[in-house]
Protein backbone atom coordinates (compact mmCIF):
# COMPACT_ATOMS: atom_id res chain seq x y z
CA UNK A 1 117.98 92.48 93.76
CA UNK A 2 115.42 90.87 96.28
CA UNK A 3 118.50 89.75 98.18
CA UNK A 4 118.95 93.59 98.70
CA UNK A 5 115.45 94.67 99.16
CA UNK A 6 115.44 91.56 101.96
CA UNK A 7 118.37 93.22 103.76
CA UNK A 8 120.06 89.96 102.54
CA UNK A 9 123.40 92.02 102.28
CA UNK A 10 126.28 89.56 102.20
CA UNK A 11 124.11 86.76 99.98
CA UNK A 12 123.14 90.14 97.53
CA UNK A 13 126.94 91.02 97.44
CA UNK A 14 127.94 87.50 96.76
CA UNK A 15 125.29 87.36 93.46
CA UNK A 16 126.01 90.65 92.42
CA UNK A 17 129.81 90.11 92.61
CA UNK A 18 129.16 86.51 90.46
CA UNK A 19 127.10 88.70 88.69
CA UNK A 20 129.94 90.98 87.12
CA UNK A 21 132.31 88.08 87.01
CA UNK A 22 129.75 86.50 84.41
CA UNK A 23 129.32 89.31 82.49
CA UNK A 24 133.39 90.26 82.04
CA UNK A 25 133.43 88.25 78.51
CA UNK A 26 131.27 91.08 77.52
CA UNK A 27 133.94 93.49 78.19
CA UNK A 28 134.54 95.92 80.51
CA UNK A 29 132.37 98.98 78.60
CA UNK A 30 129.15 96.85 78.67
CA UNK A 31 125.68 98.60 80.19
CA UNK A 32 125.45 94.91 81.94
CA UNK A 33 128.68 95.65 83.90
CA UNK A 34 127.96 98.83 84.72
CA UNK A 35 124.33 97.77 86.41
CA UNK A 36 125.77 95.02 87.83
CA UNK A 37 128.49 98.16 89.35
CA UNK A 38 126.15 100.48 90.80
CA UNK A 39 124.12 97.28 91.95
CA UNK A 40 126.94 96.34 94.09
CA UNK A 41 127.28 100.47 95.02
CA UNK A 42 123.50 99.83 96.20
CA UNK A 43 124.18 97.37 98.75
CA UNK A 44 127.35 98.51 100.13
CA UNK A 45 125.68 101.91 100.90
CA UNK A 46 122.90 100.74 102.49
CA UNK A 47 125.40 99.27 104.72
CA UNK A 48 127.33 102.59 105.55
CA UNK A 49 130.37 101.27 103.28
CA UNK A 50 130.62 104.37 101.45
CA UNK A 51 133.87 104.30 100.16
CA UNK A 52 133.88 100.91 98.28
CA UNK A 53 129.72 101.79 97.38
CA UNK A 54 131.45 105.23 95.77
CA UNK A 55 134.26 103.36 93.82
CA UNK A 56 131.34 100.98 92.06
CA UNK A 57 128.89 104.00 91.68
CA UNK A 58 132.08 105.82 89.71
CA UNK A 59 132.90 102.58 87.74
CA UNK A 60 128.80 102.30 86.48
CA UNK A 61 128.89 106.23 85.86
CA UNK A 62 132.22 105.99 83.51
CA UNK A 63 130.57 103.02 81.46
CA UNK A 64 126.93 104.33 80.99
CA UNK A 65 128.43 107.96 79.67
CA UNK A 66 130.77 106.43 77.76
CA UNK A 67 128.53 103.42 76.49
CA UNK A 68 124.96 105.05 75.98
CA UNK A 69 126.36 108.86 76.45
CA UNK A 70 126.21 111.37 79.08
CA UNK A 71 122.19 112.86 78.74
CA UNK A 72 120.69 108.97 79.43
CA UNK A 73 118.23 107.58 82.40
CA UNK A 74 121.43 105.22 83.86
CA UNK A 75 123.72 108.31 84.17
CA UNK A 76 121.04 110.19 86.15
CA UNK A 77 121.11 107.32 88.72
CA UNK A 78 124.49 107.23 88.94
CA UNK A 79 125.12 110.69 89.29
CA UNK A 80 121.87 110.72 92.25
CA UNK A 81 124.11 107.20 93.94
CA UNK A 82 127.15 109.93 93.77
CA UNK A 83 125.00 112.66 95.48
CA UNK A 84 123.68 110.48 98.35
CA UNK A 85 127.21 109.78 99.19
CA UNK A 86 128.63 113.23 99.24
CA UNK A 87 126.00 114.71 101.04
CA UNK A 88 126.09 111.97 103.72
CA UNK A 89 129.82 112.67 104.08
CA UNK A 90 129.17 116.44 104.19
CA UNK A 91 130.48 117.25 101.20
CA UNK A 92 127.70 119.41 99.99
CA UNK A 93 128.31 121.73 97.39
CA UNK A 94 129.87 118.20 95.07
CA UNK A 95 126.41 116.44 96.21
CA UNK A 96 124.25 119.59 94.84
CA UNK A 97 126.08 119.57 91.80
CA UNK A 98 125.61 115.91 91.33
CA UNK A 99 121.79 116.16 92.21
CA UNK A 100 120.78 119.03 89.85
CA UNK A 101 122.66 117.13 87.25
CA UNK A 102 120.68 114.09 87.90
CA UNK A 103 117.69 115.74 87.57
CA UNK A 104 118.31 117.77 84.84
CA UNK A 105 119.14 114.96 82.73
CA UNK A 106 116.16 113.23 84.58
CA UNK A 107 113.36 116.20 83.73
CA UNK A 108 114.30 115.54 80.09
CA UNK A 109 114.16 111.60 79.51
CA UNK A 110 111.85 110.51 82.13
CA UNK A 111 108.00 110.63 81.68
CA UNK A 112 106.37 113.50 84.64
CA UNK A 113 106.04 111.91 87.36
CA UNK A 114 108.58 109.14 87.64
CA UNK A 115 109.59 107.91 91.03
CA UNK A 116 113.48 108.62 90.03
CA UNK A 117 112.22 112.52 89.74
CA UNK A 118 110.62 112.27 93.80
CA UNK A 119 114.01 110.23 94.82
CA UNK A 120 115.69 113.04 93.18
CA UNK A 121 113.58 115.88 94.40
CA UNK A 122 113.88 114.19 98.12
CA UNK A 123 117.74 113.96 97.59
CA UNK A 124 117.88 117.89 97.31
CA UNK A 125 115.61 118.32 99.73
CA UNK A 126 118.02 116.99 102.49
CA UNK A 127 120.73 119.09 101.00
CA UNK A 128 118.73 121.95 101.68
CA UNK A 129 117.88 120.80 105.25
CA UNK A 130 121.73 120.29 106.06
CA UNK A 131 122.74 123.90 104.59
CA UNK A 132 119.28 125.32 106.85
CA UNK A 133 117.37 126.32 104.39
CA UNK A 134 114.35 124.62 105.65
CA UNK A 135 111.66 126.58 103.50
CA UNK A 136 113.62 125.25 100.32
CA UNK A 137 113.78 121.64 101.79
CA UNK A 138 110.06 121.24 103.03
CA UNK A 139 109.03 122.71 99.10
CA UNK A 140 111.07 119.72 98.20
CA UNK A 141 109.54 116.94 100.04
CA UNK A 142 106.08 118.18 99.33
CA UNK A 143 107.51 118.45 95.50
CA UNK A 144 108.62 114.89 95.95
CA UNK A 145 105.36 113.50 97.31
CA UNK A 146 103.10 115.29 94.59
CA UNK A 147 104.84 113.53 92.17
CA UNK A 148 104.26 110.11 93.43
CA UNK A 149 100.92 110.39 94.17
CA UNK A 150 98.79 107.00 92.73
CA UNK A 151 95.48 107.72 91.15
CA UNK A 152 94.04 104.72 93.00
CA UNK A 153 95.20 106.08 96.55
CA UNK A 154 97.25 103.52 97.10
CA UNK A 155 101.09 104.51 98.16
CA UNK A 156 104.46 103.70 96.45
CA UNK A 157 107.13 101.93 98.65
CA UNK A 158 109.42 104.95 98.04
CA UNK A 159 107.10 108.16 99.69
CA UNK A 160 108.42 106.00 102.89
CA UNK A 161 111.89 108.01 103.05
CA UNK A 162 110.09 111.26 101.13
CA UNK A 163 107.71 111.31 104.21
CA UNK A 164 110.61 110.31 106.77
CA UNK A 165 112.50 113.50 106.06
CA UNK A 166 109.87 115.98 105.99
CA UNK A 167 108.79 114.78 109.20
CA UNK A 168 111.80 114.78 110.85
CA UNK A 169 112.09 118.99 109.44
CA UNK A 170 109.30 119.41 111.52
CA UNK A 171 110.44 117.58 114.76
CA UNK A 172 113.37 119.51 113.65
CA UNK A 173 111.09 123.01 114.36
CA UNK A 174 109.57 121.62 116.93
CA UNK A 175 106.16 121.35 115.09
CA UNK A 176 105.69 118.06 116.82
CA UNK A 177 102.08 117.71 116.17
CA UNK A 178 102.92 117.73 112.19
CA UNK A 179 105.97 115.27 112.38
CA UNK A 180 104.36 111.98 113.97
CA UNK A 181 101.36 111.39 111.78
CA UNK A 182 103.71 111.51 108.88
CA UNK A 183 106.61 109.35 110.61
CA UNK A 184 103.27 107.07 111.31
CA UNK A 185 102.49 106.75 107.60
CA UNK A 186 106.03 105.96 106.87
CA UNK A 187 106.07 103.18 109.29
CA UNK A 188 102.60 101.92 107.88
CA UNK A 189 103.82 101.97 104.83
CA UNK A 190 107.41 100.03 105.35
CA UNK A 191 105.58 97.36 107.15
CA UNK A 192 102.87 96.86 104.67
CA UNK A 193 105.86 96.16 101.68
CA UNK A 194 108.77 94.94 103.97
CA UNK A 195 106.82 93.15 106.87
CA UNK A 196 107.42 93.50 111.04
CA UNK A 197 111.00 92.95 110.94
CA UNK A 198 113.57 94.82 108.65
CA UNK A 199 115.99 97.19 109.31
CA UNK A 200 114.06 99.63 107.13
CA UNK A 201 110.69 99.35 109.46
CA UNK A 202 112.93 99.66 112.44
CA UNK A 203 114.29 102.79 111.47
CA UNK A 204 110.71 104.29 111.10
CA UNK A 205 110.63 103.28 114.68
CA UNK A 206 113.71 104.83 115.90
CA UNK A 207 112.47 108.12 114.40
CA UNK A 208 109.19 107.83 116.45
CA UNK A 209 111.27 106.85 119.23
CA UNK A 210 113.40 110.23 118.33
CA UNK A 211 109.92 112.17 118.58
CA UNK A 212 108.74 111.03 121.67
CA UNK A 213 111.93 111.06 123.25
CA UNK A 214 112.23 115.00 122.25
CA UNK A 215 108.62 115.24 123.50
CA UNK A 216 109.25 114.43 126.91
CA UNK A 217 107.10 111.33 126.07
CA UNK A 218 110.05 108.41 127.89
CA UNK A 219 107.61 105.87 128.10
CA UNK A 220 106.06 105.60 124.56
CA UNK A 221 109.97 106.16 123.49
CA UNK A 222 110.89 103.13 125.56
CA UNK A 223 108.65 101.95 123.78
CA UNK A 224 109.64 102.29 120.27
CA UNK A 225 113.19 101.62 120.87
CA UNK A 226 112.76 98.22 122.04
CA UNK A 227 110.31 97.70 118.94
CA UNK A 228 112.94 99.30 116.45
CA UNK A 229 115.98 97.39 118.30
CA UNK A 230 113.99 94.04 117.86
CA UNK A 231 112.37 94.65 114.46
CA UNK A 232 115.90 95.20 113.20
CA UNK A 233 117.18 91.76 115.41
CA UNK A 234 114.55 89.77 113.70
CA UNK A 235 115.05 90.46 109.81
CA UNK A 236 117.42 87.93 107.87
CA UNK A 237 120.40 89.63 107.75
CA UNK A 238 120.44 92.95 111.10
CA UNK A 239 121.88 96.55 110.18
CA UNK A 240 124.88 96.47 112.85
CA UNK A 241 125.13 100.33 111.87
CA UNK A 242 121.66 100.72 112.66
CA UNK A 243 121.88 98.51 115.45
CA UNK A 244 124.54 101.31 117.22
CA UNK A 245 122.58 103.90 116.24
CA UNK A 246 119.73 102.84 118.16
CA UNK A 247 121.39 101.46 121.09
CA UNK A 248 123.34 104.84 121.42
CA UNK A 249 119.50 106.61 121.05
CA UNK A 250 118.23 104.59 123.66
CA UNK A 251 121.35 105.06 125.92
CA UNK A 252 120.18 108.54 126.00
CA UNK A 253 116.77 108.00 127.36
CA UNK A 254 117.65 105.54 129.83
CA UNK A 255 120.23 108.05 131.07
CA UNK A 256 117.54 110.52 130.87
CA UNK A 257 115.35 108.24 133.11
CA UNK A 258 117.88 107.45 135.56
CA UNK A 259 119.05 103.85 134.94
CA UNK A 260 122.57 104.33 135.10
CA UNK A 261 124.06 100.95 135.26
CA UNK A 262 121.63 100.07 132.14
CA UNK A 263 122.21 103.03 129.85
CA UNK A 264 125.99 102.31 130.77
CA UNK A 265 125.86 99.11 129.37
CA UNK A 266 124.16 100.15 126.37
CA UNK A 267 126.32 103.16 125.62
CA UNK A 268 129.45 100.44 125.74
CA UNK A 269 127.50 98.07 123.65
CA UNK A 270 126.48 101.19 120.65
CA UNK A 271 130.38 102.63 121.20
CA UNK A 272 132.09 98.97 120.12
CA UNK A 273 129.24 98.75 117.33
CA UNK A 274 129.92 102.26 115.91
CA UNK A 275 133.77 102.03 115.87
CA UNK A 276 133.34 99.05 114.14
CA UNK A 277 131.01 100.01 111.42
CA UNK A 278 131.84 103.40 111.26
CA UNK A 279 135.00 103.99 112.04
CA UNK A 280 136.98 105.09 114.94
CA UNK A 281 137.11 109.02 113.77
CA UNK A 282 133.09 109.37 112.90
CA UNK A 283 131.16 112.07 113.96
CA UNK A 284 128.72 109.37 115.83
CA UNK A 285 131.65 107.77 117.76
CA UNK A 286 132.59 111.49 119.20
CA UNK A 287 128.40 112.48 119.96
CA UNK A 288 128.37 109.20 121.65
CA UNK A 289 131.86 109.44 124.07
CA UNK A 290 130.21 112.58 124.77
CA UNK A 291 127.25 111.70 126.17
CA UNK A 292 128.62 108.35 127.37
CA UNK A 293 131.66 110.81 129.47
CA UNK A 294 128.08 112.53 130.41
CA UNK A 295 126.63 109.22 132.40
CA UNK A 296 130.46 108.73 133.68
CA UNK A 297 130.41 111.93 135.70
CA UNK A 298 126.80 110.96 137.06
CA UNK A 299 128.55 107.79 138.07
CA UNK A 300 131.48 109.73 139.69
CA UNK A 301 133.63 108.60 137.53
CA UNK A 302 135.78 111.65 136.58
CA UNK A 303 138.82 110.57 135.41
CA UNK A 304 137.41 108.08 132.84
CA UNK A 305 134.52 110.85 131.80
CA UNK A 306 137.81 113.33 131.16
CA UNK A 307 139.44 110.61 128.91
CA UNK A 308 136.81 110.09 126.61
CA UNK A 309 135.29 113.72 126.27
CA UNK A 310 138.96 114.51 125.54
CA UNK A 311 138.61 111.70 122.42
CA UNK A 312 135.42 113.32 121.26
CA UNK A 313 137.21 117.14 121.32
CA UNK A 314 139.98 115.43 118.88
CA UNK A 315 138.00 113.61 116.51
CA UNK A 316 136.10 116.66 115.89
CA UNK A 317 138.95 118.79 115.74
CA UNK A 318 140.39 116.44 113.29
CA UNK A 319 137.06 116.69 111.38
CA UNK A 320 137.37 120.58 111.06
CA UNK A 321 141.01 120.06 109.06
């Protein structure tokens, strides 16, 4: 588990996976196997591996419901692991079945105020934001946040993500002055549990980056992309996922600012990342030929900006099947 929380992906896979070979004397419906399961679901997800993350999630869920029955703490956090995934994927309505489940089963075992309840409550809350309902998802987050507030004022690790989202629903309505302070809080409160350099503090500073960039504001962007890029360089074991995501984000601004030969070079660099990590057919590749066939015709280069915003057009239209 600190492997994990380190970012230590491969050396947590490697213990987990020892993990469940250890505990296969116990049999295969054992509450030990199934949290060494969703364990293993953990750190493939937070990798972007969502199908092998999904197969372990399923594999915990079975053995908790049929172990320690289907109204118990475990299940709920299976059935949340099994939400996350579908709504990343886009399959929603599966995801807001899964959620409400989760929490329903949650509201009745868990004391008031458990963090699982907020991770829950968050969970919905970017459902919401995906479908539009923005009124329901901002209730959400604010839900979320009430319920981990500390008597002692100090903050839990997990408003980071809670305060994240409802920031970005702001940038999202353009109520700028709302969304930093609370993307600054985040970031404040990543690096004071996780340190300078972890992919989780340099996501907090690809979303300011995000903010600024959408402000107009290229130089503080700059900025925050080269902090974000190098925070995630410098932890133990770099996001590569995250590491094309920002490199495609700042692609965009130096495009925007008129280096063309260097936002070329970085759109080629986030492009082989992406397709690697992702997957040739993700929505991510096709936003990024697109903007990438964008520079090309700045450049002059026609034929090749044709070719590729004729590769985004398909993998969305095979998307929409």
């Amino acid at each position: 588990i600190a492997a994990r929380e380190q970012a230590r992906y491969r050396d947590a896979e490697q213990l987990f996976l020892a993990a469940a070979q250890e505990a296969e004397p116990f049999g295969a419906a054992d509450t030990r196997v199934a949290a060494t399961f969703n364990n293993l679901g953990l750190v493939l997800h937070e990798q972007g591996l969502h199908a092998r993350a999904k197969s372990y999630y399923e594999r915990a869920l079975a053995v908790w419901e049929q172990v320690l029955g289907p109204e118990q703490a475990e299940v709920a956090t299976a059935l949340h692991n099994l939400a996350e995934i579908y709504q990343q994927e886009g399959e929603l309505e599966q995801a807001k079945a899964y959620y409400l489940r989760a929490l329903t089963i949650g509201e009745r075992v868990l004391e008031p105020g458990h963090p699982q309840l907020a991770i829950g409550q968050n969970g919905l809350g970017l459902l919401y934001r995906k479908e539009g309902h923005l009124v329901a998802a901002e209730a959400r987050f604010h839900l979320a946040l009430a319920q981990l507030e500390r008597q002692d004022g100090t903050e839990s690790p997990d408003v980071a993500p809670i305060l994240s989202n409802l920031a970005s629903l702001y940038k999202e309505k353009e109520l700028y002055v709302l969304a930093e302070p609370l993307y600054q809080r985040a970031l404040a409160v990543r690096r004071a549990h996780l340190g300078n350099f972890h992919p989780a503090v340099a996501v907090c500073l690809n979303n300011l980056a995000n903010l600024y960039q959408a402000e107009g504001l290229s130089e503080l962007a700059e900025q925050r992309y080269r902090q974000a890029f190098a925070s995630n360089e410098g932890a133990q074991e770099p996001a590569e996922a995250l590491k094309g995501s920002i490199l495609g984000n700042w692609a965009l601004l130096t495009h925007e600012r008129g280096l063309l030969d260097e936002a070329r070079l970085r759109y080629e660099q986030a492009l082989v990342i992406q397709q690697q990590t992702l997957g040739r057919s993700h929505p991510m590749v096709a936003i990024t030929l697109d903007r990438y066939a964008g520079l090309l015709r700045d450049l002059g280069q026609q034929s090749h900006a044709g070719l590729l915003a004729t590769r985004a057009t398909a993998i969305r239209a095979q998307l929409m099947k």
